[in-house]
Protein backbone atom coordinates (compact mmCIF):
# COMPACT_ATOMS: atom_id res chain seq x y z
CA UNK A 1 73.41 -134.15 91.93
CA UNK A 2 74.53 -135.54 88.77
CA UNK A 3 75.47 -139.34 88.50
CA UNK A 4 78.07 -141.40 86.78
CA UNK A 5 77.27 -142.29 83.65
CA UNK A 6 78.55 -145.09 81.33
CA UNK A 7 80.42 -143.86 78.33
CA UNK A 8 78.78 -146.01 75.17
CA UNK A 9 79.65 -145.61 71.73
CA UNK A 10 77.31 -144.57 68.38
CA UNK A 11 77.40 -144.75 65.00
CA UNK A 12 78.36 -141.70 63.91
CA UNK A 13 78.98 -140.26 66.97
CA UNK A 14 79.70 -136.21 66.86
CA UNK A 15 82.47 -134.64 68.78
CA UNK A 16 79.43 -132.53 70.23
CA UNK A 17 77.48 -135.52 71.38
CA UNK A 18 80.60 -136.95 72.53
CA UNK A 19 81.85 -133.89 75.03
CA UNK A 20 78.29 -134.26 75.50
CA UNK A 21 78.56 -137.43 77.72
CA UNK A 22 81.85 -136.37 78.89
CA UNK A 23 79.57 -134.28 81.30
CA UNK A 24 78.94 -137.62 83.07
CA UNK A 25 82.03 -139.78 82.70
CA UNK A 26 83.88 -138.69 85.17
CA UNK A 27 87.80 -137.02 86.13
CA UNK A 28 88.97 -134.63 83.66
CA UNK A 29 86.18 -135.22 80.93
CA UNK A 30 84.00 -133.67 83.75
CA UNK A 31 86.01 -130.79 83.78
CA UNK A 32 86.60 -130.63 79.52
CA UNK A 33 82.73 -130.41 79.58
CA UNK A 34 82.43 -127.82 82.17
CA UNK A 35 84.95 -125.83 80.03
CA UNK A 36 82.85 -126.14 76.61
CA UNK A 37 80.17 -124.67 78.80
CA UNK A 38 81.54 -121.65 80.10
CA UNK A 39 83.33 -120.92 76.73
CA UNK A 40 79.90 -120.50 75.51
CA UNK A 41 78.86 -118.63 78.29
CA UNK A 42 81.77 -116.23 76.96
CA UNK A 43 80.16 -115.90 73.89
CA UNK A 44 76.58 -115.95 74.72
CA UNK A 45 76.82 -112.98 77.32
CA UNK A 46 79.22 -111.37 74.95
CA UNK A 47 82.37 -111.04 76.61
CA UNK A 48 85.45 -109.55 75.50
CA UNK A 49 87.41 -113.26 75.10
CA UNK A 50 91.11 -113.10 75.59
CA UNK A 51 92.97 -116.42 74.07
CA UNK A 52 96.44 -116.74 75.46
CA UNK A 53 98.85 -119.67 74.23
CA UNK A 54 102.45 -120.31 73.99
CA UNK A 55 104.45 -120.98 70.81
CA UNK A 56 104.24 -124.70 71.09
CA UNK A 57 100.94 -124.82 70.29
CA UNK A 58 101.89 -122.98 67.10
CA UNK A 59 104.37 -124.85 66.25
CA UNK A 60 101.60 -127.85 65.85
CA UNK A 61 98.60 -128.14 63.66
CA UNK A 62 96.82 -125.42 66.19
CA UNK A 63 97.98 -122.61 64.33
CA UNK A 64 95.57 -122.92 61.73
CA UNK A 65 92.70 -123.14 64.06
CA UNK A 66 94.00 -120.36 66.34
CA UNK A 67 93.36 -118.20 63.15
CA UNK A 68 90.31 -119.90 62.31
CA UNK A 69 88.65 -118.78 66.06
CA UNK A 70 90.04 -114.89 65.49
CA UNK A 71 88.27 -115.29 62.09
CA UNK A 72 84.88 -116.43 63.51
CA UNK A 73 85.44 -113.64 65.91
CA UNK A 74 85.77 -116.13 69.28
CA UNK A 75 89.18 -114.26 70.29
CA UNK A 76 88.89 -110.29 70.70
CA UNK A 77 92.76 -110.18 72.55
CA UNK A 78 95.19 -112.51 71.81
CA UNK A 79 98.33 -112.63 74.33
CA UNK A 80 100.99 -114.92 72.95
CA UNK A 81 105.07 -115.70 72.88
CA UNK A 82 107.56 -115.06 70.88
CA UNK A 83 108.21 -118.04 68.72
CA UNK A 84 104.54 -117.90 67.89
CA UNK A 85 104.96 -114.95 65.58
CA UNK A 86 108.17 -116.15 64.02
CA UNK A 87 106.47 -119.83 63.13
CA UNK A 88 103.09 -118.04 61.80
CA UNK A 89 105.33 -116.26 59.45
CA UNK A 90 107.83 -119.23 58.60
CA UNK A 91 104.41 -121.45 57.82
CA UNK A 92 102.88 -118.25 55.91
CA UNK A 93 105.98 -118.94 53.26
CA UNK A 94 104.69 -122.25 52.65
CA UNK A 95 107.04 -123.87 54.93
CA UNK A 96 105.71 -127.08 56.53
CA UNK A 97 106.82 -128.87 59.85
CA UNK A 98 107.67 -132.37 60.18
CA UNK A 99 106.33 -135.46 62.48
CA UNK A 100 109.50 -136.57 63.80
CA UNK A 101 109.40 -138.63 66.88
CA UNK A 102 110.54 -138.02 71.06
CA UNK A 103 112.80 -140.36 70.57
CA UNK A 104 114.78 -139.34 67.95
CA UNK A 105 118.54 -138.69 67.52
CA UNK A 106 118.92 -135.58 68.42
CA UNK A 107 123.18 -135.48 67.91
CA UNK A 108 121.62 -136.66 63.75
CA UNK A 109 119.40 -134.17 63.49
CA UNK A 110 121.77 -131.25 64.98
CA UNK A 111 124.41 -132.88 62.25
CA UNK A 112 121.56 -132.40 59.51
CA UNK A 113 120.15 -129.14 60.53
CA UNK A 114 117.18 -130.18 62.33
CA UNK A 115 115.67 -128.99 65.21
CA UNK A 116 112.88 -130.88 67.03
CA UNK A 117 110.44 -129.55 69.15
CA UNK A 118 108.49 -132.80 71.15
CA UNK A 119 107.60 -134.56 68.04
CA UNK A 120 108.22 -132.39 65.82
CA UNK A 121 110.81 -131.32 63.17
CA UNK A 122 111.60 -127.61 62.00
CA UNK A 123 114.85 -127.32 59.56
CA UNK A 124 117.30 -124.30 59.96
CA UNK A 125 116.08 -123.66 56.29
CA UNK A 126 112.65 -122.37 57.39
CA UNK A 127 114.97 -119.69 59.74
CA UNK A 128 116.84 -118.88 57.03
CA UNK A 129 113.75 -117.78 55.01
CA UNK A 130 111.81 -116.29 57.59
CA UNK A 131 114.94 -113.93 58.38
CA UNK A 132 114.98 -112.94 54.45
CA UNK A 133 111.34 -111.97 55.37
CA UNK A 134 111.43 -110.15 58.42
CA UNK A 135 114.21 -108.57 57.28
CA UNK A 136 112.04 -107.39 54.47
CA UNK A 137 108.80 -106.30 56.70
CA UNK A 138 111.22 -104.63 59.66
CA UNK A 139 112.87 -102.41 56.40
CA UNK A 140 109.05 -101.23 55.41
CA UNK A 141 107.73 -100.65 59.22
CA UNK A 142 110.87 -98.79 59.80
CA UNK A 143 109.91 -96.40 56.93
CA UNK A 144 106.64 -95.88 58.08
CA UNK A 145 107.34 -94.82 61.65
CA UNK A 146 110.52 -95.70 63.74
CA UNK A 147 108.90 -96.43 67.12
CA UNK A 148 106.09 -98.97 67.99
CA UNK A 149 104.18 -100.59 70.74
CA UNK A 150 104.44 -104.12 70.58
CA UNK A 151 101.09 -104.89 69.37
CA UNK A 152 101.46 -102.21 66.85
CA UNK A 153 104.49 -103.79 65.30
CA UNK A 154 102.24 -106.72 65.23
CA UNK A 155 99.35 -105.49 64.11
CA UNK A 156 101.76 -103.98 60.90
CA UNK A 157 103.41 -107.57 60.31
CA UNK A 158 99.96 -108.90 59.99
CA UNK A 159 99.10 -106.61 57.11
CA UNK A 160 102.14 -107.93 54.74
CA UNK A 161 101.05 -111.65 55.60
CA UNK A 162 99.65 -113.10 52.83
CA UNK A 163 98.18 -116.42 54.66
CA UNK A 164 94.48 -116.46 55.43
CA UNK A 165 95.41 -119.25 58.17
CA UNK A 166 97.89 -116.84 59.52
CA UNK A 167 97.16 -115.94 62.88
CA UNK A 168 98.96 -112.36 62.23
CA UNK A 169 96.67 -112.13 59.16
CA UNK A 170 92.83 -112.76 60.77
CA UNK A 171 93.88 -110.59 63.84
CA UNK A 172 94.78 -107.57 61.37
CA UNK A 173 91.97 -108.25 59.41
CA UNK A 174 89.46 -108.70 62.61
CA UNK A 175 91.62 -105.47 64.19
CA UNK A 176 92.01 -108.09 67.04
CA UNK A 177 95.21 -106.79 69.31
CA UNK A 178 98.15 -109.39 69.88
CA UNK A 179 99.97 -109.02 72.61
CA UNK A 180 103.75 -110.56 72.90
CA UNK A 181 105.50 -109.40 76.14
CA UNK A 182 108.39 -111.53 75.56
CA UNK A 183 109.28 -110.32 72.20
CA UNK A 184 112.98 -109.38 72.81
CA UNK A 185 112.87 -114.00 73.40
CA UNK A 186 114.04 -115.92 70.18
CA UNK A 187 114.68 -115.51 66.54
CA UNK A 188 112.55 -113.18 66.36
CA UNK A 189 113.91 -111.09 69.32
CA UNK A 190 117.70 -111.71 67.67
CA UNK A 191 116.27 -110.14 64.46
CA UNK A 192 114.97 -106.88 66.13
CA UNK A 193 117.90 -106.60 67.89
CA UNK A 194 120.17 -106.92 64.34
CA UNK A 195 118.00 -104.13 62.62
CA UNK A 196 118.03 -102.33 65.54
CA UNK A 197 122.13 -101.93 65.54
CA UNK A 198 121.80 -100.59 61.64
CA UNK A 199 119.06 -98.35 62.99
CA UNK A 200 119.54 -97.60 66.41
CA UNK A 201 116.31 -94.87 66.28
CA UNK A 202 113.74 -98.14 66.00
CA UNK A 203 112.11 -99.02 68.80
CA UNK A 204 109.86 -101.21 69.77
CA UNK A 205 108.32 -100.51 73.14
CA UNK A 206 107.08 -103.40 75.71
CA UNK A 207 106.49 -101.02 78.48
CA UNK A 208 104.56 -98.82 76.36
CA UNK A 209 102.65 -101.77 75.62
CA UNK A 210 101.37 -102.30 78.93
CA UNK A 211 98.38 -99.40 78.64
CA UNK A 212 97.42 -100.93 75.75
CA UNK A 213 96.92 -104.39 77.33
CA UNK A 214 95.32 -102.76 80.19
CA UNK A 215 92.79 -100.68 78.24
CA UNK A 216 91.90 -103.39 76.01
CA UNK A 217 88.83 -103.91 78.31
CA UNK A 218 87.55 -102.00 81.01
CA UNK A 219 86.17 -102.87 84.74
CA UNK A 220 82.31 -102.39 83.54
CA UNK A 221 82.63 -105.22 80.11
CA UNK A 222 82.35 -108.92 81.01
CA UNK A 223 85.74 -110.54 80.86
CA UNK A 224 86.47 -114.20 79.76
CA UNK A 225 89.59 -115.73 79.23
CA UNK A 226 90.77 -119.06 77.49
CA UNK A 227 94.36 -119.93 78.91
CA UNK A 228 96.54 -122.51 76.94
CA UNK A 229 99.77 -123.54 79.18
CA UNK A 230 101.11 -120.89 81.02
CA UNK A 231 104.34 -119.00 81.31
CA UNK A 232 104.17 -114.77 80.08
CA UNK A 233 101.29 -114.95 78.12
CA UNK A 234 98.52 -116.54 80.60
CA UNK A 235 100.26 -113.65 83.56
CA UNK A 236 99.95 -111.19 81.01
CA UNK A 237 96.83 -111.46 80.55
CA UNK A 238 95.05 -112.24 84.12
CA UNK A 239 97.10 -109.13 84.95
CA UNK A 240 95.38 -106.75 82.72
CA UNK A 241 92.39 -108.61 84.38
CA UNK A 242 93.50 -107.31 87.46
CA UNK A 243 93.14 -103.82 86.46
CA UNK A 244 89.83 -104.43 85.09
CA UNK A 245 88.36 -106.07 87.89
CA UNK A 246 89.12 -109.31 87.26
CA UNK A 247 87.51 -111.89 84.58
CA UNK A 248 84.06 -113.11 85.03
CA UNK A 249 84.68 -116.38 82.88
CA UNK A 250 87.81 -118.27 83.11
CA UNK A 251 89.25 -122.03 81.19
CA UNK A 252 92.77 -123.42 81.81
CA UNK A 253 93.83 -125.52 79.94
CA UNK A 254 97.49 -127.22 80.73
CA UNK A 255 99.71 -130.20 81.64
CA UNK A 256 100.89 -128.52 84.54
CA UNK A 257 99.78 -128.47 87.88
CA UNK A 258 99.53 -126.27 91.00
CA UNK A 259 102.30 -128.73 93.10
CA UNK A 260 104.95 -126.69 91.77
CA UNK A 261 103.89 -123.16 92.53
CA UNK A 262 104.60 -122.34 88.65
CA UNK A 263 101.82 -119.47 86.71
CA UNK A 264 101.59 -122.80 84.26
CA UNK A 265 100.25 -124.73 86.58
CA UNK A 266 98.08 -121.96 89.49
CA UNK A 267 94.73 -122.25 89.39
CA UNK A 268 91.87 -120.60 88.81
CA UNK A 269 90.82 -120.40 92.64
CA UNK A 270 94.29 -119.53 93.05
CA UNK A 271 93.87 -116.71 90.96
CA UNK A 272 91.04 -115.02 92.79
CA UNK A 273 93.26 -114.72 96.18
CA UNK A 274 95.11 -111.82 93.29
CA UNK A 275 92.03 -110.29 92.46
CA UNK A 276 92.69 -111.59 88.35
CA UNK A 277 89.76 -113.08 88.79
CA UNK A 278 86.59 -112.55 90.50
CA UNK A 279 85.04 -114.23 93.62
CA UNK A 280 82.07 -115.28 91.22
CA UNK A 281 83.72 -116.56 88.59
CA UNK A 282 82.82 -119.43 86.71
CA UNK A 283 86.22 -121.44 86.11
CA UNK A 284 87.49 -124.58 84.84
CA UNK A 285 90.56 -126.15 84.50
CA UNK A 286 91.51 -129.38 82.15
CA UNK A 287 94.90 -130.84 82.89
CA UNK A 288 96.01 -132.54 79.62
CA UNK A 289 97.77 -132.35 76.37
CA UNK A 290 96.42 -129.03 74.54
CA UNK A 291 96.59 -130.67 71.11
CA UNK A 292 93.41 -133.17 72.13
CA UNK A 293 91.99 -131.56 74.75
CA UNK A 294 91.44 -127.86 73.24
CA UNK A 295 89.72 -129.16 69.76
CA UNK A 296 87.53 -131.16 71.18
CA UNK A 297 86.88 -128.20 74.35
CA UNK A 298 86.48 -125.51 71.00
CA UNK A 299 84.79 -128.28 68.63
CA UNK A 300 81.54 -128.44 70.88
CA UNK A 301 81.28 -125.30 72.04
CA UNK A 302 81.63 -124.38 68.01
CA UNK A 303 78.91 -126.55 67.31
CA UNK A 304 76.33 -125.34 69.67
CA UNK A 305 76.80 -121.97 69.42
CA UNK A 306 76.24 -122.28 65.46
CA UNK A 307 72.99 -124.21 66.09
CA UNK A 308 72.12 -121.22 68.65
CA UNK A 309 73.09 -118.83 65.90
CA UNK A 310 75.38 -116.47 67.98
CA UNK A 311 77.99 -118.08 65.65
CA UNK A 312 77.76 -116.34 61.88
């Protein structure tokens, strides 16, 4: 049995030595540990990884490393929201988000054309551009076929972003699916539906989607799953996992918790009494703000895995 461990400070102290001794500090730096570990499990046994997260998390400095992980080939599904692909395209125009503050005056900003989101500041001029721009792409797909699957569509947009930090752009490139159930949500969603009125013949198919999603593994292939907050895109995916005999390696990562009965906050033992994921399972799950808790979960897995070389 392991024991407690004090938590001391060192010059020059790595974020892999320090999840390191997370493995004996105790509470949730227990559990951030034991998720490092099984993400490398993932990797080492070579499971297909899914990497679900909502738009949030996009909406912060994530994005960029979100691409980064598709890039070094750490996310073969991705299963997301809606505002995630509008804000990877808004930021792939050069647009930048703000540090605003929670307690800021909301009535001011709605007077000035802001919009916060927690701490954060996004001004109706980034919507205006990025409906210039969809506008733009949804013209070209439309002359290239008229119907799509979801992740088709997606797959598409990817290919006329020009943003090597683009999530849209490193899953294209890395032919890595993206999954949005919720598409029809948001700007986004608004902007389909406008084109769609012009061009009532264009389509683009959720339900279709769903055999794609489910065929993106199969029952034999090791499953793993990384799971950032909750809502659509963590059922989405645990349901194709379902189909597939559930995952084999599974890390939650949220500020919710199980209390409420919510998919945000269910667990991963939880989640075996639905099959999604198997009786054997390894499974962690860190309760805490994404933002800290996910770089530092990715950071030391990152680093180990490079020194293993399993990570090009």
């Amino acid at each position: 049995m392991k024991t407690v461990k004090d938590f001391l400070w060192k010059p020059g102290m790595t974020v892999e030595q320090m999840v390191d001794d997370f493995g004996s500090l105790g509470y949730q730096s227990i559990e951030l540990n034991k998720a490092s570990d099984i993400v490398m499990k993932m990797k080492q046994e070579g499971a297909k990884i899914y990497l679900t997260f909502t738009s949030n998390m996009v909406t912060s400095g994530l994005r960029g490393f979100f691409a980064q992980l598709i890039k070094l080939g750490m996310a073969d599904v991705v299963v997301t929201t809606s505002a995630s692909i509008e804000e990877d395209i808004i930021k792939s125009l050069g647009d930048e988000f703000e540090v605003s503050d929670f307690n800021a005056n909301d009535i001011a900003m709605h007077e000035k054309g802001e919009n916060r989101v927690g701490n954060l500041l996004i001004r109706n001029e980034s919507y205006m551009k990025f409906e210039d721009k969809i506008q733009e792409f949804l013209k070209r797909i439309y002359e290239k076929k008229k119907r799509w699957d979801v992740s088709d569509f997606l797959h598409e947009l990817g290919l006329m972003v020009d943003d090597s930090n683009s999530i849209l752009y490193q899953a294209a490139v890395k032919n890595v699916p993206i999954f949005c159930p919720g598409i029809a949500d948001s700007s986004i969603g608004f902007h389909l539906f406008m084109f769609q009125q012009k061009n009532p013949d264009f389509v683009i198919d959720v339900i279709s989607d769903v055999k794609n999603v489910i065929f993106a593994s199969n029952y034999d292939e090791k499953k793993g799953l990384i799971s950032l907050g909750g809502s659509i895109s963590k059922h989405y995916a645990i349901f194709s996992g379902l189909m597939n005999g559930g995952f084999d390696y599974v890390v939650y990562l949220t500020t919710s918790h199980a209390s409420s009965g919510s998919m945000s906050g269910a667990t991963t033992k939880e989640a075996m009494s639905w099959g999604k994921i198997k009786d054997s399972a390894s499974g962690a799950t860190v309760n805490g703000d994404v933002t800290i808790t996910f770089p530092l979960v990715m950071g030391r897995a990152l680093d180990k895995l490079k020194k293993m070389e399993i990570l090009k």
